[in-house]
PDB file of N, CA and C in Angstrom:
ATOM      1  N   UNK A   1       0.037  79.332-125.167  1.00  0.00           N
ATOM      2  CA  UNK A   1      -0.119  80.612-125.856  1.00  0.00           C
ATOM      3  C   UNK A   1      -0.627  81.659-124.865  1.00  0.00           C
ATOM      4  N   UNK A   2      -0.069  82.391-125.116  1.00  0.00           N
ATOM      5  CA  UNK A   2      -0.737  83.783-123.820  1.00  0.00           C
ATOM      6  C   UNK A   2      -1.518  84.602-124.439  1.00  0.00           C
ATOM      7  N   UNK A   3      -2.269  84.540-123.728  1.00  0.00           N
ATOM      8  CA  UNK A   3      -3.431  85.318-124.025  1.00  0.00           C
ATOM      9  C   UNK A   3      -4.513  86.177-123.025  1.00  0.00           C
ATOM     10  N   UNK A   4      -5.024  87.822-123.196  1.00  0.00           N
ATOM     11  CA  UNK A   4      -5.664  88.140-122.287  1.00  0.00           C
ATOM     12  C   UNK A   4      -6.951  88.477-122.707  1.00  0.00           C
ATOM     13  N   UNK A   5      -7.905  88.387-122.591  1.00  0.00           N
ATOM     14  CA  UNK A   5      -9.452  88.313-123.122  1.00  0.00           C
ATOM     15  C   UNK A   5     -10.135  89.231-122.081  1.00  0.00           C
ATOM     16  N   UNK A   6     -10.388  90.485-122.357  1.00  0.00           N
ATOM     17  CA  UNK A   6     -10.882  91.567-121.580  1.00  0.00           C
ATOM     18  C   UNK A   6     -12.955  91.687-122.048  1.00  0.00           C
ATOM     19  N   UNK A   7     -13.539  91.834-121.204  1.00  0.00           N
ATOM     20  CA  UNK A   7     -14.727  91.836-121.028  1.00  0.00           C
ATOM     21  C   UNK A   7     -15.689  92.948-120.240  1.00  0.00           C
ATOM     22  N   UNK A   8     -17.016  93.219-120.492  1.00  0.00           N
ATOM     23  CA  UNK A   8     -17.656  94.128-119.602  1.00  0.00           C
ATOM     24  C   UNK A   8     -17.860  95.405-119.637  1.00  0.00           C
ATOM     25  N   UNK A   9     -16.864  96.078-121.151  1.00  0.00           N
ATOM     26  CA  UNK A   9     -17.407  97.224-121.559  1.00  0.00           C
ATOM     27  C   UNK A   9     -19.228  97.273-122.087  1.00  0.00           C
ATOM     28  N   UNK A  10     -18.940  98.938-122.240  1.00  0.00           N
ATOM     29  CA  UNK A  10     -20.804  99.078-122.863  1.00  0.00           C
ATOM     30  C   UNK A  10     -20.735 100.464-122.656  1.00  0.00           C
ATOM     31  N   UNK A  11     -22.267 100.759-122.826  1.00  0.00           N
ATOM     32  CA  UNK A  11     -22.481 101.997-123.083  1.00  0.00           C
ATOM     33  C   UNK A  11     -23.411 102.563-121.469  1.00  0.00           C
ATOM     34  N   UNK A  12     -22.863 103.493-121.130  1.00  0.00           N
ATOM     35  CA  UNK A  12     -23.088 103.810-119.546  1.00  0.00           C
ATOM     36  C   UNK A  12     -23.656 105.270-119.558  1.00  0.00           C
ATOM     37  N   UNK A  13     -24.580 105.680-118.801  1.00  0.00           N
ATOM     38  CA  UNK A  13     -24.569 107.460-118.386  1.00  0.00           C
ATOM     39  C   UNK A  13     -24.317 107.849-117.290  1.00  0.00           C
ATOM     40  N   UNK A  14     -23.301 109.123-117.914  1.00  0.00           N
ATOM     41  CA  UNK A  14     -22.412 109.506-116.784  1.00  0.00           C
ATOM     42  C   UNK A  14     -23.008 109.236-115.686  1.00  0.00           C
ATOM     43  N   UNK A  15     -22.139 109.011-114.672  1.00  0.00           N
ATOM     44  CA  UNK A  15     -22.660 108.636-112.963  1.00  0.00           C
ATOM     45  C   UNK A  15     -22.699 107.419-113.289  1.00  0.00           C
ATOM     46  N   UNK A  16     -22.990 106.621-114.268  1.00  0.00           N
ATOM     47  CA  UNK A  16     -23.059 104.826-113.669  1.00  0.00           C
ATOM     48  C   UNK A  16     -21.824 104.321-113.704  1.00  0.00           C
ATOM     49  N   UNK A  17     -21.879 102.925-113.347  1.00  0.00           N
ATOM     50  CA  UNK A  17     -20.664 101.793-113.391  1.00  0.00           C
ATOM     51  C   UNK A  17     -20.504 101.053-114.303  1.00  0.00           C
ATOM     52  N   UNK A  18     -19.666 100.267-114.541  1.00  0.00           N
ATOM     53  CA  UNK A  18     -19.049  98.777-115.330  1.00  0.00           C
ATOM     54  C   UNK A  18     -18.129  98.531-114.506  1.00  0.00           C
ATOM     55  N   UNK A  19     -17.869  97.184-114.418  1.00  0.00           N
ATOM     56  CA  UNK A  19     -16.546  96.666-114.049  1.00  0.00           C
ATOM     57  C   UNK A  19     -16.217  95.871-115.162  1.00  0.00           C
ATOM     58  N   UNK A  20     -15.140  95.931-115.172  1.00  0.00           N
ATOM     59  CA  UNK A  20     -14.110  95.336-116.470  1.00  0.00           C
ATOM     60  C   UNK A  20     -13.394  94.274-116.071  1.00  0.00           C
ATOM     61  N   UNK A  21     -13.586  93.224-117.069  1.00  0.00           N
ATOM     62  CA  UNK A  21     -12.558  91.854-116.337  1.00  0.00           C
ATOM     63  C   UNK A  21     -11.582  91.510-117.500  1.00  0.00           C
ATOM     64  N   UNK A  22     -10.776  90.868-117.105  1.00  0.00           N
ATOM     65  CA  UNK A  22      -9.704  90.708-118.027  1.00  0.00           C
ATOM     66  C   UNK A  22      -9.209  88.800-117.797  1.00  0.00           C
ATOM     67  N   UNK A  23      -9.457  88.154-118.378  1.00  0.00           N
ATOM     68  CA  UNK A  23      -9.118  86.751-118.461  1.00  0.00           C
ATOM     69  C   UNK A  23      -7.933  86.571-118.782  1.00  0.00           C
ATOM     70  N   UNK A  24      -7.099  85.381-118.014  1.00  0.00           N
ATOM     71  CA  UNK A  24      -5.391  85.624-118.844  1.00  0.00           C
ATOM     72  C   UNK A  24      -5.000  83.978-118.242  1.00  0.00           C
ATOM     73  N   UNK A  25      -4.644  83.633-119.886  1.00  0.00           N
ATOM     74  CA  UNK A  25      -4.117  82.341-119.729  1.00  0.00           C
ATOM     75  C   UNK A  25      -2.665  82.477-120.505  1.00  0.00           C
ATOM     76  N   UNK A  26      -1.720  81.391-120.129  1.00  0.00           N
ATOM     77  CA  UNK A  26      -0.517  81.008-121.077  1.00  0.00           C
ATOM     78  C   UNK A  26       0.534  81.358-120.049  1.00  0.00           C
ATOM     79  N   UNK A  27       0.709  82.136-119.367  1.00  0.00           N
ATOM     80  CA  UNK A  27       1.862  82.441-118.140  1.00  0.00           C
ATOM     81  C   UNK A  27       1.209  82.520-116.720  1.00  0.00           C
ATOM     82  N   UNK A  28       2.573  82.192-116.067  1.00  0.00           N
ATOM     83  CA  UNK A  28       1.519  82.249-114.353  1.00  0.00           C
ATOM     84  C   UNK A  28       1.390  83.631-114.062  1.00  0.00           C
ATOM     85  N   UNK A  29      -0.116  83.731-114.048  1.00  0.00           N
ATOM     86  CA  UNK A  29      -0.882  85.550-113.713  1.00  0.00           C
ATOM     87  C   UNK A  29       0.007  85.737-112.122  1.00  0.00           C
ATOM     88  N   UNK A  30       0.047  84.791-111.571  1.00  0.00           N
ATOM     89  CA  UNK A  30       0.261  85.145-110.096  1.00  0.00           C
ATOM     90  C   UNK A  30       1.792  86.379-109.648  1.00  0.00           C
ATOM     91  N   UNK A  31       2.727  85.896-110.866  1.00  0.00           N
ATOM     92  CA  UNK A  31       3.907  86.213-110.799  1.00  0.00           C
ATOM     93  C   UNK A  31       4.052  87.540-111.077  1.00  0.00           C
ATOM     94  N   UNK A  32       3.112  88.245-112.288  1.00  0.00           N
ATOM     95  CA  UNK A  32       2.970  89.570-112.785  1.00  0.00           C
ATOM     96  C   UNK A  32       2.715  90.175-112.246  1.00  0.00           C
ATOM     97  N   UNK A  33       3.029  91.406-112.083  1.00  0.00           N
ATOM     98  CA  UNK A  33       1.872  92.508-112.051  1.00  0.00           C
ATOM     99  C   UNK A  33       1.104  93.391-113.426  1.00  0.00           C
ATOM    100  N   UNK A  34       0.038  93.577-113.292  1.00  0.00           N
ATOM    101  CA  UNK A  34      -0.993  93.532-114.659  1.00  0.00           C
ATOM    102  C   UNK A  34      -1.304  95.524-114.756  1.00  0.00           C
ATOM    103  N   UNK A  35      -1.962  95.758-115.670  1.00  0.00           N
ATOM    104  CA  UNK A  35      -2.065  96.946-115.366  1.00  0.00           C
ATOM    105  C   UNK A  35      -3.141  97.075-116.633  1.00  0.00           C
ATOM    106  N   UNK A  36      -3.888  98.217-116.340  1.00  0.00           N
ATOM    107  CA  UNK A  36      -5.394  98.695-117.106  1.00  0.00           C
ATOM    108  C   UNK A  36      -4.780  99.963-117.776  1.00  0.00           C
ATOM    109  N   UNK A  37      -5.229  99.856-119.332  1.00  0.00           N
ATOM    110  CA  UNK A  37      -4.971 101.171-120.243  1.00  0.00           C
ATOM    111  C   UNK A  37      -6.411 101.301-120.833  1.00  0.00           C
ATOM    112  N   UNK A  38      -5.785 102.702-121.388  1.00  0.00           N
ATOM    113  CA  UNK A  38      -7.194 103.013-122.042  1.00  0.00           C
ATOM    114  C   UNK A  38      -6.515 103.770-123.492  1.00  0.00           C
ATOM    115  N   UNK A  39      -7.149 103.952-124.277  1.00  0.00           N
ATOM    116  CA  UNK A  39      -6.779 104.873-125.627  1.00  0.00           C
ATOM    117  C   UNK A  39      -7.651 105.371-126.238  1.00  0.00           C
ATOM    118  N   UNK A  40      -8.045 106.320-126.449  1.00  0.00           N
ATOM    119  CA  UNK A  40      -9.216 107.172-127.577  1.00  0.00           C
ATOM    120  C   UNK A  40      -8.386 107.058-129.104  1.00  0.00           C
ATOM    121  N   UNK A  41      -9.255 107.657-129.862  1.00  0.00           N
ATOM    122  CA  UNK A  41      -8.774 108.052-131.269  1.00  0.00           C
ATOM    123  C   UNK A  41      -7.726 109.237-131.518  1.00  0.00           C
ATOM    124  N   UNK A  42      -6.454 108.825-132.179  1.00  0.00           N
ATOM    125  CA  UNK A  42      -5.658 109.699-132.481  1.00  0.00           C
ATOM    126  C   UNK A  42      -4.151 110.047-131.464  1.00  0.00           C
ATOM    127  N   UNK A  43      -4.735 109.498-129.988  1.00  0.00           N
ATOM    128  CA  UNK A  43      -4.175 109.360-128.901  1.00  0.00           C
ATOM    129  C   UNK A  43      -3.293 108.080-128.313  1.00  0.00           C
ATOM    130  N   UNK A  44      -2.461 108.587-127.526  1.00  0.00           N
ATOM    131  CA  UNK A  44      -1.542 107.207-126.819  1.00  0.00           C
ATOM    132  C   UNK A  44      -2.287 106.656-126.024  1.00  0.00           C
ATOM    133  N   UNK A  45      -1.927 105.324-125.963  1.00  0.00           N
ATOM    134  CA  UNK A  45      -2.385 104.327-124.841  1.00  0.00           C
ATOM    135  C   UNK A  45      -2.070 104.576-123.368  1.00  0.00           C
ATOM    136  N   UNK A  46      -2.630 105.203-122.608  1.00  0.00           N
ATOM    137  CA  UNK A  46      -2.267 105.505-121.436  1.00  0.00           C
ATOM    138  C   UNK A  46      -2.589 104.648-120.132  1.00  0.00           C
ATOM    139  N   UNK A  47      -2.008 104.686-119.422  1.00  0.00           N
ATOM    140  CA  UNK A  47      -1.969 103.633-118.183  1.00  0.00           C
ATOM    141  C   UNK A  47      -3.129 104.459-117.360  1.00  0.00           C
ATOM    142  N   UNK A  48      -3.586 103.486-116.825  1.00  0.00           N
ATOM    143  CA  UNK A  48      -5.293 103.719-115.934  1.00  0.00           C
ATOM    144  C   UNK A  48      -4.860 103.642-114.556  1.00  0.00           C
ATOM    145  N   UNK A  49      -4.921 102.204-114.396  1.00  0.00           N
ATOM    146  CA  UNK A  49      -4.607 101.528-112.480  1.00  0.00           C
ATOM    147  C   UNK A  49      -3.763 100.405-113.112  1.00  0.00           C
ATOM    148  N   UNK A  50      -2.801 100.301-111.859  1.00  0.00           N
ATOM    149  CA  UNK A  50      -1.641  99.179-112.225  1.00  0.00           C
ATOM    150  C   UNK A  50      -1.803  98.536-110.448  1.00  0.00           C
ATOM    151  N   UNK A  51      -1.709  97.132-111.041  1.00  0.00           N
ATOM    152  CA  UNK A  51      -1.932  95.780-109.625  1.00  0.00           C
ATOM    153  C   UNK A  51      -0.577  95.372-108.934  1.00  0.00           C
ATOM    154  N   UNK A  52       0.265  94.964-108.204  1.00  0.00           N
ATOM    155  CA  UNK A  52       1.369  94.259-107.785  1.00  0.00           C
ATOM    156  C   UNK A  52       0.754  92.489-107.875  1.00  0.00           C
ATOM    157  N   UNK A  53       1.677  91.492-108.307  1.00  0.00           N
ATOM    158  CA  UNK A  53       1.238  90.258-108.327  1.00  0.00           C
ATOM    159  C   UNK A  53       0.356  89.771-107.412  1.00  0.00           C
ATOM    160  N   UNK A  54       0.436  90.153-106.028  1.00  0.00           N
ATOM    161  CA  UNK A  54      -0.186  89.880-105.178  1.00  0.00           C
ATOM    162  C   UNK A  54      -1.322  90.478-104.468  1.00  0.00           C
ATOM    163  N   UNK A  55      -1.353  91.948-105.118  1.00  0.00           N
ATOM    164  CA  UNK A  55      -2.485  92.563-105.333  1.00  0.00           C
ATOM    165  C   UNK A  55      -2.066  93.870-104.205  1.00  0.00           C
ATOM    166  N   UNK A  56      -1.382  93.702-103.252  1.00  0.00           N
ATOM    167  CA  UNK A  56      -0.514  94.687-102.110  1.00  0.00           C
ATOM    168  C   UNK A  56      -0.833  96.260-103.009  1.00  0.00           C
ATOM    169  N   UNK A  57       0.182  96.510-104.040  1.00  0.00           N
ATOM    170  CA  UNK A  57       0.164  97.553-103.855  1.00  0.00           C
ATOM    171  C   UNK A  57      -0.724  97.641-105.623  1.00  0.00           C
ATOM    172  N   UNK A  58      -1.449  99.089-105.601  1.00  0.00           N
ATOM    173  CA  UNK A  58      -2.085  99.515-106.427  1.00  0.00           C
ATOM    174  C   UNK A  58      -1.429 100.861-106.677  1.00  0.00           C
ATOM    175  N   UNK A  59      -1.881 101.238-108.286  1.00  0.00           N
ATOM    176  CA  UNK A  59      -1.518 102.493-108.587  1.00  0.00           C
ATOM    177  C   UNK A  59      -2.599 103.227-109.469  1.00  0.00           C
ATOM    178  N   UNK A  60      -2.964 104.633-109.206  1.00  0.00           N
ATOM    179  CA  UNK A  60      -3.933 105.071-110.404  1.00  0.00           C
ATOM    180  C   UNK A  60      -3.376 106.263-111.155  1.00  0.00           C
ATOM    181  N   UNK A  61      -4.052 106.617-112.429  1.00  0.00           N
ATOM    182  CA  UNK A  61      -3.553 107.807-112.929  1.00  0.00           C
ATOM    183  C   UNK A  61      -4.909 108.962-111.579  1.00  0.00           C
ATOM    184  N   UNK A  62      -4.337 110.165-112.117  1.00  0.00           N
ATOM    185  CA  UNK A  62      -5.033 111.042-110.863  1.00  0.00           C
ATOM    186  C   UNK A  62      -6.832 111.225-111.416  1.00  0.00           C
ATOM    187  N   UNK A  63      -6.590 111.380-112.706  1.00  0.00           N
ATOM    188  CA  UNK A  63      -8.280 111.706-112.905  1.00  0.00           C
ATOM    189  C   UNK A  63      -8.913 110.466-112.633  1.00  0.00           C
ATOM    190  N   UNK A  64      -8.781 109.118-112.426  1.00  0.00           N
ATOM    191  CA  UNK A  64      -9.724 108.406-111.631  1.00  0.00           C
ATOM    192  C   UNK A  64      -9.527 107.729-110.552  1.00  0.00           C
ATOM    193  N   UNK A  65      -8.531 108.285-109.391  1.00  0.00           N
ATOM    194  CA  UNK A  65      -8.698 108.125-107.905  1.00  0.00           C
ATOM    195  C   UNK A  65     -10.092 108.746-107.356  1.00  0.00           C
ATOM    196  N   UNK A  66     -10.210 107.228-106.269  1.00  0.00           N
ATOM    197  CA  UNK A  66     -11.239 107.546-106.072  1.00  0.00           C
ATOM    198  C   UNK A  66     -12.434 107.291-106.611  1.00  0.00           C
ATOM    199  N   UNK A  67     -12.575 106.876-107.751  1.00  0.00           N
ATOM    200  CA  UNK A  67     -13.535 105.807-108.823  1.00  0.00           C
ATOM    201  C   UNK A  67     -13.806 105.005-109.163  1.00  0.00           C
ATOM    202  N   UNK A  68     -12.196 104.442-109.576  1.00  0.00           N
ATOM    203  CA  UNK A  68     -11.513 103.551-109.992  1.00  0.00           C
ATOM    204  C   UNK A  68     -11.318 102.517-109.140  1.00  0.00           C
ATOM    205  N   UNK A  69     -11.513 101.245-109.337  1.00  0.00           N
ATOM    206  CA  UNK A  69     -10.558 100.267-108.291  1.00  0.00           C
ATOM    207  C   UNK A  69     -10.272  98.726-109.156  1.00  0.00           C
ATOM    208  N   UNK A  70      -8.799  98.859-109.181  1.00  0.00           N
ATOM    209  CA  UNK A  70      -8.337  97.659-109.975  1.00  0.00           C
ATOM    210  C   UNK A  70      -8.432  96.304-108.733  1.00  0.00           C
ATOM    211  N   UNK A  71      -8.285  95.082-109.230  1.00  0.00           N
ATOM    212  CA  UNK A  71      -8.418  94.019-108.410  1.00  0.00           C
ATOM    213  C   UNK A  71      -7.597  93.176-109.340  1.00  0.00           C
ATOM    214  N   UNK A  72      -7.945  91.758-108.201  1.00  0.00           N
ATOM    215  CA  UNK A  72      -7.024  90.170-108.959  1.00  0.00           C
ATOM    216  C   UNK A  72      -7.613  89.300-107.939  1.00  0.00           C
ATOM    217  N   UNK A  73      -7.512  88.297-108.809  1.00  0.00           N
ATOM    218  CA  UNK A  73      -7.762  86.977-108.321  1.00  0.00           C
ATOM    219  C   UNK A  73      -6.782  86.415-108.804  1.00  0.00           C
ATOM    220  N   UNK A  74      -6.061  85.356-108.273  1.00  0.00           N
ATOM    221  CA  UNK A  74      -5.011  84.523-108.495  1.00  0.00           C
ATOM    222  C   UNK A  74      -5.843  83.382-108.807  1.00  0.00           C
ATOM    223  N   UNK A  75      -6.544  82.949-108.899  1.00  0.00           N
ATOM    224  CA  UNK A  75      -7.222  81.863-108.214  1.00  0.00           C
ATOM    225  C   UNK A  75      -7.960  81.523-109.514  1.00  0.00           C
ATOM    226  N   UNK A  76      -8.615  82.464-110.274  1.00  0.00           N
ATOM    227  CA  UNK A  76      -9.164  82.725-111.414  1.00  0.00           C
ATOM    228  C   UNK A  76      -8.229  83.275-112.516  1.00  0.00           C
ATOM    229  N   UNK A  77      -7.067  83.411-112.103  1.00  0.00           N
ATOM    230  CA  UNK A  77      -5.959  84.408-113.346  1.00  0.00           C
ATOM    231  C   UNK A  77      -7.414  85.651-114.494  1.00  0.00           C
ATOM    232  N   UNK A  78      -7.788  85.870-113.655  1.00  0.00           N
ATOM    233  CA  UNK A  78      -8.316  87.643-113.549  1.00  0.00           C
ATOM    234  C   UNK A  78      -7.843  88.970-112.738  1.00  0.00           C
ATOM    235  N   UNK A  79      -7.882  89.656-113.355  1.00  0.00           N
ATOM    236  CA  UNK A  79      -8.361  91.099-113.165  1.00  0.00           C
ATOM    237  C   UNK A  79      -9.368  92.124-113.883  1.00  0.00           C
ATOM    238  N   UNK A  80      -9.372  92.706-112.641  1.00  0.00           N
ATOM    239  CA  UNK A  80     -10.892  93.365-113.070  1.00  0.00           C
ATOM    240  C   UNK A  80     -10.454  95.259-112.300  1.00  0.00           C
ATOM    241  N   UNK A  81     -11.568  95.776-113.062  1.00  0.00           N
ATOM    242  CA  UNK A  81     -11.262  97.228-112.909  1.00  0.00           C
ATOM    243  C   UNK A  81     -12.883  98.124-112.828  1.00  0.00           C
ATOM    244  N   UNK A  82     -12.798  97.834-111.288  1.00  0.00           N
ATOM    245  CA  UNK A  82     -14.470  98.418-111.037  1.00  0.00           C
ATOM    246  C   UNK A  82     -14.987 100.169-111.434  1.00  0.00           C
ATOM    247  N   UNK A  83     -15.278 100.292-112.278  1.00  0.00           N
ATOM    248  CA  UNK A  83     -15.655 102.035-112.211  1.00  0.00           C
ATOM    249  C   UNK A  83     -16.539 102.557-111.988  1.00  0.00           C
ATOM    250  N   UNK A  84     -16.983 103.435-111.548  1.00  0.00           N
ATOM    251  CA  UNK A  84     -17.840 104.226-110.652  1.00  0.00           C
ATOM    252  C   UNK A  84     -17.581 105.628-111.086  1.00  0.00           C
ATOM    253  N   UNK A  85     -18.796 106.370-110.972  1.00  0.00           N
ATOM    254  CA  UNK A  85     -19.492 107.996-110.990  1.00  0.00           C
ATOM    255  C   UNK A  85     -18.470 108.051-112.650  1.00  0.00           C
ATOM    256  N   UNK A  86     -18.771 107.355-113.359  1.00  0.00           N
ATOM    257  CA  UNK A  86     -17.976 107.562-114.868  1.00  0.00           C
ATOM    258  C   UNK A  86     -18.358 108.704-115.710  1.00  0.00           C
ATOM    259  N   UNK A  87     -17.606 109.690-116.247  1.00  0.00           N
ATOM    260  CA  UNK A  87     -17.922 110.614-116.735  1.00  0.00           C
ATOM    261  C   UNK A  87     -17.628 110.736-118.165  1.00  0.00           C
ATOM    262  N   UNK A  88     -17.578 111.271-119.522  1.00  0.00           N
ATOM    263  CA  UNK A  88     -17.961 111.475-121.067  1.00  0.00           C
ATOM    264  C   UNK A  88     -16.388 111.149-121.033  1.00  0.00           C
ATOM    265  N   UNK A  89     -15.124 111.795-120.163  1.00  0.00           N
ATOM    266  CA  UNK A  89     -13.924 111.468-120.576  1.00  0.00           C
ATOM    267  C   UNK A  89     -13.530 110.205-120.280  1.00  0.00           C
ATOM    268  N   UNK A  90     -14.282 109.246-119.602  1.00  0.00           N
ATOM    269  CA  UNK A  90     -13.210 108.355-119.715  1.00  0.00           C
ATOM    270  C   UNK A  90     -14.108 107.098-120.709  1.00  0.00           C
ATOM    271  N   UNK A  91     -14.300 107.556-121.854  1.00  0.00           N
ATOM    272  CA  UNK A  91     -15.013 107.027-123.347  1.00  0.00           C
ATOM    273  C   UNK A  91     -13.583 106.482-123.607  1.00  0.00           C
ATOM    274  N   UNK A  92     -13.281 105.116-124.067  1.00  0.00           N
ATOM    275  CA  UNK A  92     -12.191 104.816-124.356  1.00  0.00           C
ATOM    276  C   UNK A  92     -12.380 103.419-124.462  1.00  0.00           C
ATOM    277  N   UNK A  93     -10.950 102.909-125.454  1.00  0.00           N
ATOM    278  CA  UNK A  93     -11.114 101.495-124.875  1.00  0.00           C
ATOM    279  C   UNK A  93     -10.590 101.228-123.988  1.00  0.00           C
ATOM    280  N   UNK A  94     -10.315 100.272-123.477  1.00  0.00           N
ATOM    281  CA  UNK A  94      -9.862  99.661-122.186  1.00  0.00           C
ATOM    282  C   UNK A  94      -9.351  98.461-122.118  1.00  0.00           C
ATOM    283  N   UNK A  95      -7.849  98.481-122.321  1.00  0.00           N
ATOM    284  CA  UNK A  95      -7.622  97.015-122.423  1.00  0.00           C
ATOM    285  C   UNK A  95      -6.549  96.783-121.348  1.00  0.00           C
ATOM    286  N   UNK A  96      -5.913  95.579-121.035  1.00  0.00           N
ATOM    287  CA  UNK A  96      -5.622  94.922-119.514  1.00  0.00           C
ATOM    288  C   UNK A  96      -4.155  94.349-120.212  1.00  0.00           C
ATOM    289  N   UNK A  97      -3.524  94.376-119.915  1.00  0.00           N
ATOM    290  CA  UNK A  97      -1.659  94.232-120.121  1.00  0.00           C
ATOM    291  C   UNK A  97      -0.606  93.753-119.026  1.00  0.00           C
ATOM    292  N   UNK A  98       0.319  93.025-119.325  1.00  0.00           N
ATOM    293  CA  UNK A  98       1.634  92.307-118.687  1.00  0.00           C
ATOM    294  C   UNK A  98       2.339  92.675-119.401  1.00  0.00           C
ATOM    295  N   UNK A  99       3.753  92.450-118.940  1.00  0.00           N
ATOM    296  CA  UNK A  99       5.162  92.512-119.095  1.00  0.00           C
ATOM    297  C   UNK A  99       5.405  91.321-118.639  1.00  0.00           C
ATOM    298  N   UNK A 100       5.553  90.339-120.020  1.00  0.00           N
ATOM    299  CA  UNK A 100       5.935  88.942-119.851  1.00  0.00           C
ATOM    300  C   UNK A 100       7.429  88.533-121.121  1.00  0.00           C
ATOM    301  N   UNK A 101       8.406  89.268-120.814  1.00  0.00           N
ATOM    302  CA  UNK A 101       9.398  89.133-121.658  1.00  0.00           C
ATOM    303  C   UNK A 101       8.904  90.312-122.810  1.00  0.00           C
ATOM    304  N   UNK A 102       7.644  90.498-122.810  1.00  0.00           N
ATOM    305  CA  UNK A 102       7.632  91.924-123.624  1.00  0.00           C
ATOM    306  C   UNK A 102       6.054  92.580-123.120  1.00  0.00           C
ATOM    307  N   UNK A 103       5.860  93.850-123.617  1.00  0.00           N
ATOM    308  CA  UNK A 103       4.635  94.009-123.107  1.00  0.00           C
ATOM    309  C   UNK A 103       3.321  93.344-124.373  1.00  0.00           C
ATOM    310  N   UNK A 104       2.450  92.539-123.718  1.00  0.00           N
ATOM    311  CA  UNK A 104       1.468  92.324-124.058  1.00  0.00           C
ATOM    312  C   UNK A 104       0.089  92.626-124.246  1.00  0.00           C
ATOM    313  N   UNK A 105      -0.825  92.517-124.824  1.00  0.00           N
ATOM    314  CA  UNK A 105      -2.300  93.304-124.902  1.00  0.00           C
ATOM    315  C   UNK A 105      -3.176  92.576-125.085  1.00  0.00           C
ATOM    316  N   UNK A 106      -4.558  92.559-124.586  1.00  0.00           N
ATOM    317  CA  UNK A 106      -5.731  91.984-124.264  1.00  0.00           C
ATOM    318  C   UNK A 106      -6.342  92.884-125.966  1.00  0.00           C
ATOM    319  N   UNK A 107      -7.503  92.330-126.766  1.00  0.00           N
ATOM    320  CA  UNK A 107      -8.253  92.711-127.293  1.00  0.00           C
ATOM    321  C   UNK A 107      -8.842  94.490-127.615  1.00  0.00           C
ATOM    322  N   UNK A 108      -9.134  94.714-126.256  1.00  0.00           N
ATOM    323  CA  UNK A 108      -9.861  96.128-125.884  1.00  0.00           C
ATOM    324  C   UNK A 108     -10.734  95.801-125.460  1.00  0.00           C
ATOM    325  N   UNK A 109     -11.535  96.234-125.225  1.00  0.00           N
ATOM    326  CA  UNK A 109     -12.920  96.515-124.823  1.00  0.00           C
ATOM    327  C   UNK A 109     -13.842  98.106-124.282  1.00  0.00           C
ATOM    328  N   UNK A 110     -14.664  98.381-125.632  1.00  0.00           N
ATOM    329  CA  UNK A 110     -14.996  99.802-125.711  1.00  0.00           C
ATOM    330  C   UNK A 110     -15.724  99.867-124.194  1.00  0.00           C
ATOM    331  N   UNK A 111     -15.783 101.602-123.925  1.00  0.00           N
ATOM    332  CA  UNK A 111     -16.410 101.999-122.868  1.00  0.00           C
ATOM    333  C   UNK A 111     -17.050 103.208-123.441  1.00  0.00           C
ATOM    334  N   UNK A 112     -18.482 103.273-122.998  1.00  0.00           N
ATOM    335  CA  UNK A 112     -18.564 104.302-123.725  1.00  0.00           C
ATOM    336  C   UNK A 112     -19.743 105.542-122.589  1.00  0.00           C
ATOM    337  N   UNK A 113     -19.560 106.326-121.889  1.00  0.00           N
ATOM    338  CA  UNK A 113     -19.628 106.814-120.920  1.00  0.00           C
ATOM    339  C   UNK A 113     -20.974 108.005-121.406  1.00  0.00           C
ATOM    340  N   UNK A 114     -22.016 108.215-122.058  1.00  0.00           N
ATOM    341  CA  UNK A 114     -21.966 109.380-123.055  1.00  0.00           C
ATOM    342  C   UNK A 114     -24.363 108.859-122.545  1.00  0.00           C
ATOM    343  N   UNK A 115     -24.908 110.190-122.146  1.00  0.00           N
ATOM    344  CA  UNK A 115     -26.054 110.215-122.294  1.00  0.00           C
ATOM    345  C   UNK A 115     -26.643 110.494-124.037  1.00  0.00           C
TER     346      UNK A 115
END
């Protein structure tokens, strides 16, 4: 059964960190490439940072280059999504996704960025 189990949200003030992990069993993680969304209320699910299987190449949306840094372990079938200097907009959930014959979704996991 495939499954991705995302972890490590909370409640942060602006300027601090979380890193976000994402657990993934049922297909080989190694083969994918994985990618981090986020969604508020009322709004689309938008793509964050996206991984290559092997971790080579990375991609971010522009408001968090530079903040942001997605990762992988093969080794652990994780990814994780370190954030830094976090600010009130990026309050969202945050959930961790493949394209395994269709696109798939992890749980969420709230973030909540807000003094």
């Amino acid at each position: 059964q495939v499954q991705l189990v995302e972890s490590g949200g909370g409640l942060v003030q602006p300027g601090g960190y979380l890193r976000l992990s994402c657990a993934v069993s049922g297909f080989t993680f190694s083969t994918y490439s994985m990618g981090w969304y986020r969604q508020t209320p009322g709004k689309e699910r938008d793509l964050v940072a996206g991984i290559s299987p092997f971790g080579g190449n990375t991609n971010y949306v522009d408001s968090v280059k530079g903040r942001f840094s997605i990762s992988r372990d093969n080794g652990k079938n994780t990814v994780y999504l370190q954030m830094n200097s976090l600010k009130p907009e990026d309050t969202a959930v945050y959930y961790c996704s493949a394209f395994v014959e269709s696109r798939i979704w992890g749980q969420g996991t709230q973030v909540n960025a807000s003094s």
